[in-house]
N, C-alpha and C. Protein backbone atom coordinates (compact mmCIF):
# COMPACT_ATOMS: atom_id res chain seq x y z
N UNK A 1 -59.48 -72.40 18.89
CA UNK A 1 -59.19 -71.04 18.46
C UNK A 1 -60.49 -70.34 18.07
N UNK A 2 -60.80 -68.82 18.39
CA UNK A 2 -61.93 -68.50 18.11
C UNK A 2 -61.87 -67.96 16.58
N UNK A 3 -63.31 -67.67 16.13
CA UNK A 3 -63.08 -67.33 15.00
C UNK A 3 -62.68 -65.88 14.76
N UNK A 4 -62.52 -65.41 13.78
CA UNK A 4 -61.77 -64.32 13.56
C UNK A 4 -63.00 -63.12 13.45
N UNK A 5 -64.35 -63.58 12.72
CA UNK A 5 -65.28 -62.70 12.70
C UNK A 5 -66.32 -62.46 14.07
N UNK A 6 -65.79 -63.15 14.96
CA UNK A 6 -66.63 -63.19 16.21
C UNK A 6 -65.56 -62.44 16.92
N UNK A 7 -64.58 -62.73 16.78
CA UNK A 7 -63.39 -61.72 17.80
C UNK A 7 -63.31 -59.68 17.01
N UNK A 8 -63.74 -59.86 15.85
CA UNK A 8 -63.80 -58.49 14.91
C UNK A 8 -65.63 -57.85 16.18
N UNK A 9 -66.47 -58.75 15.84
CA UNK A 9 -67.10 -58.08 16.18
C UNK A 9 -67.43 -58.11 17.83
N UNK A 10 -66.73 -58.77 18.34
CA UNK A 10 -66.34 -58.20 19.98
C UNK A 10 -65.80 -57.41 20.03
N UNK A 11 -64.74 -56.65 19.18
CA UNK A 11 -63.98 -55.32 19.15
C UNK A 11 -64.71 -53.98 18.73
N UNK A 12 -65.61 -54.50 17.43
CA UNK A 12 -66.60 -53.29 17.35
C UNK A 12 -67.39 -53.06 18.44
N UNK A 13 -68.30 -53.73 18.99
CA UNK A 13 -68.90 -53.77 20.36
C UNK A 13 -68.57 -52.84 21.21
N UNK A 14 -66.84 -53.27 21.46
CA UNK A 14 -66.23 -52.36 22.70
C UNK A 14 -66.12 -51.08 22.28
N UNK A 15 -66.04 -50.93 20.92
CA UNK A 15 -65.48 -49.63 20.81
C UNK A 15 -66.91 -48.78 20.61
N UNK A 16 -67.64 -49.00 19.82
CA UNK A 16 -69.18 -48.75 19.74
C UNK A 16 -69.63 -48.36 20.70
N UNK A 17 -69.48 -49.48 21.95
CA UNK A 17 -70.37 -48.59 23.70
C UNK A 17 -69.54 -47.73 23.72
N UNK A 18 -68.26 -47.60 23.50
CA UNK A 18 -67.37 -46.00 23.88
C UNK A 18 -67.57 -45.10 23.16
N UNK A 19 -68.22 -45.17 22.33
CA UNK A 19 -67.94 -43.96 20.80
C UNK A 19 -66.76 -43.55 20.92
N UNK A 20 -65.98 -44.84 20.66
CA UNK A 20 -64.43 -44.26 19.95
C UNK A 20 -64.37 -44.32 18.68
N UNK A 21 -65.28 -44.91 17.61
CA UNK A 21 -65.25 -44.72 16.17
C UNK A 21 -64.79 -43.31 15.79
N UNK A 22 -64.80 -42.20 16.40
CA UNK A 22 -64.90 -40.93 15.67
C UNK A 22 -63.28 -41.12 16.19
N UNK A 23 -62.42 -41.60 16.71
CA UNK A 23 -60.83 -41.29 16.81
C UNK A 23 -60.25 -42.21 15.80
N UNK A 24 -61.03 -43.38 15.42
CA UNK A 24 -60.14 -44.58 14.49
C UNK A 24 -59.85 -44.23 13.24
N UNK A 25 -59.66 -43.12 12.79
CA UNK A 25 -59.07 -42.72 11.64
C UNK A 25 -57.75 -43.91 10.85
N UNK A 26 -57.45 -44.33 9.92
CA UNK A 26 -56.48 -44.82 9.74
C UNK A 26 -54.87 -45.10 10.25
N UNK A 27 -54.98 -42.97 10.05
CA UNK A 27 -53.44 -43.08 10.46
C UNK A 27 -53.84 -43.40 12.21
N UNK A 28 -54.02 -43.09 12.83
CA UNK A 28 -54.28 -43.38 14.33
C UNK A 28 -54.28 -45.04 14.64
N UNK A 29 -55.06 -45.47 13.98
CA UNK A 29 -54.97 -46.99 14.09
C UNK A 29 -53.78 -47.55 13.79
N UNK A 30 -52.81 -47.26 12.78
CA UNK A 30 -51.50 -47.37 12.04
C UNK A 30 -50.94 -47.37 13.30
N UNK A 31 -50.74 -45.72 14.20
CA UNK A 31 -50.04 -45.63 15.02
C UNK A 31 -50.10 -46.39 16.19
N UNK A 32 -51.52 -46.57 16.58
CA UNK A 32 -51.53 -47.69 17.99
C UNK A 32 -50.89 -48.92 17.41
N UNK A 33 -51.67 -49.40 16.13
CA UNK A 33 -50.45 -50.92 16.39
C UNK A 33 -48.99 -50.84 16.29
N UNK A 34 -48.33 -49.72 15.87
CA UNK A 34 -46.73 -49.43 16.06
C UNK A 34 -46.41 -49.72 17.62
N UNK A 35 -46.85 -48.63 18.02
CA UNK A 35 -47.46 -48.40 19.40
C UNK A 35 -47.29 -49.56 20.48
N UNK A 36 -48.37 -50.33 20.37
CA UNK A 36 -48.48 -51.71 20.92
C UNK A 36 -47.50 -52.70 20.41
N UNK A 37 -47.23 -52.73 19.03
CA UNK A 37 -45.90 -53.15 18.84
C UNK A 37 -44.55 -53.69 19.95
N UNK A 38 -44.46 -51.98 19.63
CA UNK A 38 -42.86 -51.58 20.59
C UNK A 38 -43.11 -51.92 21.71
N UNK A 39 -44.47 -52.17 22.72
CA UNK A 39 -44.57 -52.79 24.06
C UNK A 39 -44.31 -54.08 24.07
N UNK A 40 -44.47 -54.87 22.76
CA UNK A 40 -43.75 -56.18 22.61
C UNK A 40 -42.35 -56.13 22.87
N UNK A 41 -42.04 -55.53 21.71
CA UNK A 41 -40.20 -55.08 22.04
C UNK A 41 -40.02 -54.92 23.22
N UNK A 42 -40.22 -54.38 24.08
CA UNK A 42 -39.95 -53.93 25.59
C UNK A 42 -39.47 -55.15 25.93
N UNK A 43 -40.42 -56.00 26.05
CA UNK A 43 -40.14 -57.27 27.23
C UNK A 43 -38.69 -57.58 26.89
N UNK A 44 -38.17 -57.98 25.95
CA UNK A 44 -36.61 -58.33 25.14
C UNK A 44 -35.65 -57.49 25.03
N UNK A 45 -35.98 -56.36 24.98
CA UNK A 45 -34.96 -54.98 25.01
C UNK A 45 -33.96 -55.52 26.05
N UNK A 46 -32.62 -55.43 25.72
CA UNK A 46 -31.52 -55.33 26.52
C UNK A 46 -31.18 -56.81 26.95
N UNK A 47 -32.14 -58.06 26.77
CA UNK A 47 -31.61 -59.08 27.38
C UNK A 47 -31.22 -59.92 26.23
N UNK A 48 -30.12 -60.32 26.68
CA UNK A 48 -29.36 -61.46 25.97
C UNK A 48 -29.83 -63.17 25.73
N UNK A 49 -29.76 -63.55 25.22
CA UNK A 49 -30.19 -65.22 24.94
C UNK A 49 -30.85 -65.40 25.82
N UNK A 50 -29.94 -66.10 27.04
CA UNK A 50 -30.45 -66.55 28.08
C UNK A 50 -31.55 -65.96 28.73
N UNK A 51 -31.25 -64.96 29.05
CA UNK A 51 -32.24 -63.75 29.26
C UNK A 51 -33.67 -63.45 29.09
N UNK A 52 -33.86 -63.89 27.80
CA UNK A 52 -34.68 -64.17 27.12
C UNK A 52 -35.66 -65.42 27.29
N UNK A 53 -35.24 -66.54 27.78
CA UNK A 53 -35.59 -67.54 27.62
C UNK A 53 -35.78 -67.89 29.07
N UNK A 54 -35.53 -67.49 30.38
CA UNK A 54 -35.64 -67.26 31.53
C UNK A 54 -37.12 -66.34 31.59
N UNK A 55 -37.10 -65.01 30.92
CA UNK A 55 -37.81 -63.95 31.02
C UNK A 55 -39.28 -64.45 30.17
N UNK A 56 -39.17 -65.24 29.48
CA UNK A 56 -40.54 -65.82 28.41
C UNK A 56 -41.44 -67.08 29.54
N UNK A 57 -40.30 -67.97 30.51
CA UNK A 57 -40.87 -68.28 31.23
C UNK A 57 -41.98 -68.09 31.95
N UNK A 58 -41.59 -66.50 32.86
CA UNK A 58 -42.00 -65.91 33.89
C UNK A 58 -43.32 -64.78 33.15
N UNK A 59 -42.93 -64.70 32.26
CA UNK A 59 -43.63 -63.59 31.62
C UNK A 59 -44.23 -63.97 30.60
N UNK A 60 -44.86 -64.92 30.37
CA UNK A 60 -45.98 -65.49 29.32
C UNK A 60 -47.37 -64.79 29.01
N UNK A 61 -47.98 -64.38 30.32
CA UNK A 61 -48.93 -63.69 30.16
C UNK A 61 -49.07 -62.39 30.03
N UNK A 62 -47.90 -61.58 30.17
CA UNK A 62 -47.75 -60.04 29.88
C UNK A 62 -47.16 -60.21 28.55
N UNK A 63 -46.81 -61.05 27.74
CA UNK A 63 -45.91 -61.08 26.70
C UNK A 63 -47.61 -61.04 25.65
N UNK A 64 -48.56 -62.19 26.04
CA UNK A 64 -49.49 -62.54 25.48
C UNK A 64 -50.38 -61.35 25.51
N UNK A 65 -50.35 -60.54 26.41
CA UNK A 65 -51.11 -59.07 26.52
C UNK A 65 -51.27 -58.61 25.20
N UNK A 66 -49.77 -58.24 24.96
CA UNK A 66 -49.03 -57.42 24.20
C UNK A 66 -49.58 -57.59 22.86
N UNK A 67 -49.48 -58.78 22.44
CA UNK A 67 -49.35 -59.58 21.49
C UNK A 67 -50.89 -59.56 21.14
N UNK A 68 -51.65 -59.66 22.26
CA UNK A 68 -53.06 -59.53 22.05
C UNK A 68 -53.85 -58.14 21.39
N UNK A 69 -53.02 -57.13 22.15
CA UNK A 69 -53.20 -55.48 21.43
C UNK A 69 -52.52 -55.71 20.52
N UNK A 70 -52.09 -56.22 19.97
CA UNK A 70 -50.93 -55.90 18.50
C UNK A 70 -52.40 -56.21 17.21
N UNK A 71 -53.01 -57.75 17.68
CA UNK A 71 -54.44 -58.21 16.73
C UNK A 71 -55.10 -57.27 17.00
N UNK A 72 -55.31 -57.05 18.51
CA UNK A 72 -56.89 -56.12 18.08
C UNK A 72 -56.63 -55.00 16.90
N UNK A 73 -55.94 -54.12 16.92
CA UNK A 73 -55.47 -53.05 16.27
C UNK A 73 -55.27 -53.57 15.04
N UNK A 74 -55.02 -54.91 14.70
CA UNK A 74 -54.97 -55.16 12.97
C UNK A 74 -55.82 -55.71 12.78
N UNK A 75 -56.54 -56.65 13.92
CA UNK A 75 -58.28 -56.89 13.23
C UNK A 75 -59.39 -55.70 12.87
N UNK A 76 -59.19 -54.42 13.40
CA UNK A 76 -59.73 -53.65 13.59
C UNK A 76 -59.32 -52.60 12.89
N UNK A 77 -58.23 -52.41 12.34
CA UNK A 77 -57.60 -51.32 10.92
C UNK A 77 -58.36 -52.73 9.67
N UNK A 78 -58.42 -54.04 9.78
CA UNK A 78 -58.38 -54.57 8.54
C UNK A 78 -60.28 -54.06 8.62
N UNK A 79 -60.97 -53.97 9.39
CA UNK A 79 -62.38 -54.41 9.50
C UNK A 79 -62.46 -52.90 8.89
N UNK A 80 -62.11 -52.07 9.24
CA UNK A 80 -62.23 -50.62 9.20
C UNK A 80 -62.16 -50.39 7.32
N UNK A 81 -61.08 -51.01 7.14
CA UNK A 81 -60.50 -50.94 5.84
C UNK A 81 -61.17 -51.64 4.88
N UNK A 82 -61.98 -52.46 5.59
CA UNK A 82 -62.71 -53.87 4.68
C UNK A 82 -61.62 -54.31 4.10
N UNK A 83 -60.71 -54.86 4.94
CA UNK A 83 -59.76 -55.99 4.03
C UNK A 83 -59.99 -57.12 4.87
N UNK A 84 -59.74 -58.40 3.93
CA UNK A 84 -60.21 -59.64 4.90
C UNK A 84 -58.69 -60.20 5.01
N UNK A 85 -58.38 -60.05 6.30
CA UNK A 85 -56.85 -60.00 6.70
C UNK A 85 -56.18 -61.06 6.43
N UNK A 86 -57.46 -62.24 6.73
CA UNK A 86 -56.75 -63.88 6.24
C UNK A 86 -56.66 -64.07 5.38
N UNK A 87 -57.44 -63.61 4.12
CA UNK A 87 -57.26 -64.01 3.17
C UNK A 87 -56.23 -62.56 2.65
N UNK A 88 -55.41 -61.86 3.03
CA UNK A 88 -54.46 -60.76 2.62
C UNK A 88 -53.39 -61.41 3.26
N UNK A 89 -53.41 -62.68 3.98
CA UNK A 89 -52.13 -63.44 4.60
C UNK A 89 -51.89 -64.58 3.98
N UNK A 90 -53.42 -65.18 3.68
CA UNK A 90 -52.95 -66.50 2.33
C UNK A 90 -52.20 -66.08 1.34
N UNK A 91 -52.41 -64.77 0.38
CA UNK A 91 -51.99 -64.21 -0.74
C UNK A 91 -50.18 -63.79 -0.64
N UNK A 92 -50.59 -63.11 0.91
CA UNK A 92 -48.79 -62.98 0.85
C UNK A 92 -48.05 -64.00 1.17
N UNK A 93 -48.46 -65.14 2.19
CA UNK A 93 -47.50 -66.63 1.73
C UNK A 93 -47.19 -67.25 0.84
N UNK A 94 -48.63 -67.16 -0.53
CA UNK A 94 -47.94 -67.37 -1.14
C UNK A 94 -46.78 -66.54 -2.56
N UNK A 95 -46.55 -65.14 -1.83
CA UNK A 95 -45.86 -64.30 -2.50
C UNK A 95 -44.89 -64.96 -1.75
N UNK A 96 -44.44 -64.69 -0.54
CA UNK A 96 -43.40 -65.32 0.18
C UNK A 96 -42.57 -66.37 -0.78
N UNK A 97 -43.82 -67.63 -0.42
CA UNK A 97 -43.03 -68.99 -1.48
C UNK A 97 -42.45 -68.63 -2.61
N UNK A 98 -42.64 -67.46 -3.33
CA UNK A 98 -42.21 -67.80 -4.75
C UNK A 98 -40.92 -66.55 -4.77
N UNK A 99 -41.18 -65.67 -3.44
CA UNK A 99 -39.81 -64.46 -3.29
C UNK A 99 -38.98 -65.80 -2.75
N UNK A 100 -39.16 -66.49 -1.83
CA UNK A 100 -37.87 -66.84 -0.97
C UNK A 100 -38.18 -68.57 -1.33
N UNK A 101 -37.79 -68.96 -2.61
CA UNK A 101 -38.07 -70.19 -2.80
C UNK A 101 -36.84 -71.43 -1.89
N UNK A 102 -37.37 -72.74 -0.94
CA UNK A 102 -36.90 -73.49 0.08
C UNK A 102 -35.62 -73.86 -0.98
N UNK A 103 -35.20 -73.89 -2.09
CA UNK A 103 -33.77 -74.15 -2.69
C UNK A 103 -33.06 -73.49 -2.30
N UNK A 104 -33.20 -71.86 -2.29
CA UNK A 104 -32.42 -71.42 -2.39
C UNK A 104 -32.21 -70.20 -1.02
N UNK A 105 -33.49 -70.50 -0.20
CA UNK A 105 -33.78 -69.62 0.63
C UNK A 105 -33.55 -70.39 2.42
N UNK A 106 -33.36 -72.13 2.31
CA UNK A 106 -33.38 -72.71 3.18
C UNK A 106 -32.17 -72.39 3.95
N UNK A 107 -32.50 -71.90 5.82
CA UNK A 107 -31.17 -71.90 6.51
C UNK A 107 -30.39 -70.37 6.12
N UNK A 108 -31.13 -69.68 5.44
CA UNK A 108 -30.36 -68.72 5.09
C UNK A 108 -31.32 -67.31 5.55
N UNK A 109 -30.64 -66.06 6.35
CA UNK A 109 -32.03 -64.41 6.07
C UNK A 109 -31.84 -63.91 5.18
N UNK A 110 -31.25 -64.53 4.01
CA UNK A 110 -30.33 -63.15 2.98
C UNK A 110 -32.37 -62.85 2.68
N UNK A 111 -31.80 -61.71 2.33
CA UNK A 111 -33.35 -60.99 1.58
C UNK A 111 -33.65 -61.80 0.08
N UNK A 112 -35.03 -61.78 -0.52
CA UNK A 112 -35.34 -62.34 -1.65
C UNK A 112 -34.36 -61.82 -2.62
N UNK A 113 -33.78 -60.71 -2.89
CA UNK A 113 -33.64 -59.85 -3.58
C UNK A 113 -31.58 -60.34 -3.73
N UNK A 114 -31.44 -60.95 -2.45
CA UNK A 114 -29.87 -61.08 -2.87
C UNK A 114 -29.39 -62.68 -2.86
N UNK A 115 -30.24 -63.21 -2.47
CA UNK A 115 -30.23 -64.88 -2.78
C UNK A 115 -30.20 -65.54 -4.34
């Protein structure tokens, strides 16, 4: 797996030879990863189980596209933002553990809040 600060600054790079810095405003960045998001959603829209699991086959590498613009856009709002994303993902797991504790949270989606 590569590292996370070598893949940040392959993204500044690209965007740098473009002078796209002057469009990455926050909210704009917000919106592309929505954006790129919902192109995830696409692939699954409308298919059922099976569907699904047929279609992940065939479509691994357009799925992985997707999925790939979804990071750049949050390595690149976090770099922008100076937040260090991994360590803003250690912190919320372990908010997670202590909202949705494995007693009472195992096997179950109820929300933290109604368990």
């Amino acid at each position: 797996m590569k590292d996370t600060n070598e893949l940040i600054r392959k993204i500044i790079i690209f965007r740098n030879e473009r002078n796209w810095q002057q469009f990455h405003n926050p909210k704009d960045l917000a919106l592309s990863l929505v954006l790129e998001a919902t192109e995830v959603m696409e692939h699954f829209q409308w298919k059922n189980k099976e569907e699904i699991e047929r279609y992940i086959k065939t479509n691994k590498t357009d799925i992985g596209e997707e999925l790939a613009d979804v990071l750049y856009w949050v390595l690149l709002m976090s770099h922008d933002l100076k937040i260090d994303v991994l360590e803003a993902l250690e912190r919320k797991i372990l908010k997670n553990e202590e909202k949705y504790p494995v007693e009472k949270a195992k096997g179950k989606h109820t929300k933290y809040n109604k368990l």
